[in-house]
C-alpha atoms as a PDB file:
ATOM      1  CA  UNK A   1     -18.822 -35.390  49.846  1.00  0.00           C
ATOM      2  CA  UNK A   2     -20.580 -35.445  53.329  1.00  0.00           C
ATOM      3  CA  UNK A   3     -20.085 -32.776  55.819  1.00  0.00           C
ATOM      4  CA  UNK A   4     -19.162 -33.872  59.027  1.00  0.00           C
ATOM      5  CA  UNK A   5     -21.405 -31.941  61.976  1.00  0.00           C
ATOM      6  CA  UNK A   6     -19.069 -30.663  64.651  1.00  0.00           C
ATOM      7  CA  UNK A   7     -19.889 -30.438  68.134  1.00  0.00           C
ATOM      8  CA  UNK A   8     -22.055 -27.998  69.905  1.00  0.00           C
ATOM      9  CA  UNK A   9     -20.820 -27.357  73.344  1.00  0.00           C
ATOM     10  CA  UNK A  10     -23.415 -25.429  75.775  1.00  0.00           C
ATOM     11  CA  UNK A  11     -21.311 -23.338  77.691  1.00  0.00           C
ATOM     12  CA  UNK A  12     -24.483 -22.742  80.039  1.00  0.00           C
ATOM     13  CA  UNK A  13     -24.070 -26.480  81.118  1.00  0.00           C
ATOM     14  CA  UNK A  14     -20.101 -26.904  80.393  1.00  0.00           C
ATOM     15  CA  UNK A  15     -18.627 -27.310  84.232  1.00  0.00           C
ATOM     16  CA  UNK A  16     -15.178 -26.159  82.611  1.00  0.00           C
ATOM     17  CA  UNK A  17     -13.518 -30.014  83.464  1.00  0.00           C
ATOM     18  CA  UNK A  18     -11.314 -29.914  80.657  1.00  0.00           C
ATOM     19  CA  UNK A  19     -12.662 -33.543  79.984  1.00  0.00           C
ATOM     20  CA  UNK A  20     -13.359 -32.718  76.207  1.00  0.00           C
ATOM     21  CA  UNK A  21      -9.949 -30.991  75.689  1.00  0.00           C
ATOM     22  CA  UNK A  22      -8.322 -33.660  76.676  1.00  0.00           C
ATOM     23  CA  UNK A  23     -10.009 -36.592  74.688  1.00  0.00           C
ATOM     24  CA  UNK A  24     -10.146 -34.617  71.198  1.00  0.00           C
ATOM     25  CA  UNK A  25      -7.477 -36.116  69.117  1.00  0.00           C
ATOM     26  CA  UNK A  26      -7.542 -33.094  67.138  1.00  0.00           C
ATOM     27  CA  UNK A  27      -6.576 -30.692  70.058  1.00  0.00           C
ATOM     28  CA  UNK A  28     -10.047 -28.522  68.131  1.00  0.00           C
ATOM     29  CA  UNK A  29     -11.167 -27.674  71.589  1.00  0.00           C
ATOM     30  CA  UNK A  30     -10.050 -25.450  74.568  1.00  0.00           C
ATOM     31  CA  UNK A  31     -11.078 -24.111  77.646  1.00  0.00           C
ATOM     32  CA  UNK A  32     -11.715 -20.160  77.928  1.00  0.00           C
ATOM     33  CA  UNK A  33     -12.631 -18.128  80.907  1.00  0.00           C
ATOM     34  CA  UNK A  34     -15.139 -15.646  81.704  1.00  0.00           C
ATOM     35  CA  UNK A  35     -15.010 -13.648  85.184  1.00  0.00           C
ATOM     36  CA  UNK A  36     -14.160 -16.982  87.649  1.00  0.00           C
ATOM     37  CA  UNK A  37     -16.003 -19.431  85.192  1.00  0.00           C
ATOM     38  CA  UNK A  38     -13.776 -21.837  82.500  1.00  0.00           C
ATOM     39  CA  UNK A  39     -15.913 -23.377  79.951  1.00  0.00           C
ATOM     40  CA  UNK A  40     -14.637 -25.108  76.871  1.00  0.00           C
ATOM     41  CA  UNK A  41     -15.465 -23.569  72.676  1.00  0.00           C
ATOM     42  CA  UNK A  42     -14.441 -24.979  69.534  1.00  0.00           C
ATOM     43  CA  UNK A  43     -11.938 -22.999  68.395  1.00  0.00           C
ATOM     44  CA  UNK A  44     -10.744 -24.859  65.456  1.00  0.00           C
ATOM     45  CA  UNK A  45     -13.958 -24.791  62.781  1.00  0.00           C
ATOM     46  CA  UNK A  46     -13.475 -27.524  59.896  1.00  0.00           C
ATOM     47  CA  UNK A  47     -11.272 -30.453  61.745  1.00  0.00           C
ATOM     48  CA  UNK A  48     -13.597 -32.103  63.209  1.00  0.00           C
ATOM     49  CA  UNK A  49     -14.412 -35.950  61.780  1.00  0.00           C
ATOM     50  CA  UNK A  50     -17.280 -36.760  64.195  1.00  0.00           C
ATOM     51  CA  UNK A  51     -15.164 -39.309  66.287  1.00  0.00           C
ATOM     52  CA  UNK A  52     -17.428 -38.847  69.268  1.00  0.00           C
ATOM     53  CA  UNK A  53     -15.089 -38.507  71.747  1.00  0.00           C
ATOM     54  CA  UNK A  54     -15.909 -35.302  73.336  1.00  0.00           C
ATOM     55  CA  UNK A  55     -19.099 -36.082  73.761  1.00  0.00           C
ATOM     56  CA  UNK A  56     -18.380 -39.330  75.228  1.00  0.00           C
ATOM     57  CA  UNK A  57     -16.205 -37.941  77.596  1.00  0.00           C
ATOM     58  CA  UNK A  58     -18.770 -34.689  79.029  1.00  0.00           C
ATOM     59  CA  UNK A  59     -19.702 -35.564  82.074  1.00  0.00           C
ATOM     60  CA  UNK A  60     -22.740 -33.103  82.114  1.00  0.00           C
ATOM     61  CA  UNK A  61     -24.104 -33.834  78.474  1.00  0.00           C
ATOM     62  CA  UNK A  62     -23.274 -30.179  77.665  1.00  0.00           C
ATOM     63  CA  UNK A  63     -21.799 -31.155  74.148  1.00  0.00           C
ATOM     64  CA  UNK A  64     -24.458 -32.441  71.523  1.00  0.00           C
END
């Protein structure tokens, strides 16, 4: 059994586009806010199947 690695989003880099949430087919992403700042966190640990699509869709390479 292989693990899959899930993604590591830098929220120092994350622009808060929502572009991530929205191509995850597994909804295991979301956008939180700190002060006037959104930036997106994995909030569902274990889901994740290593489609790629998050990172495909970051704009600003802040998910490896």
């Amino acid at each position: 059994m292989t693990k899959t690695r899930e993604p590591d989003i830098d929220a120092a880099r994350c622009t808060g586009c929502g572009r991530c949430v929205a191509a995850c087919p597994y909804r295991l992403i979301t956008l939180e806010v700190a002060g006037f700042r959104k930036y997106a966190v994995v909030t569902k640990r274990g889901g994740c199947d290593g489609c790629l699509a998050c990172l495909s869709a970051c704009p600003v390479r802040a998910i490896t």
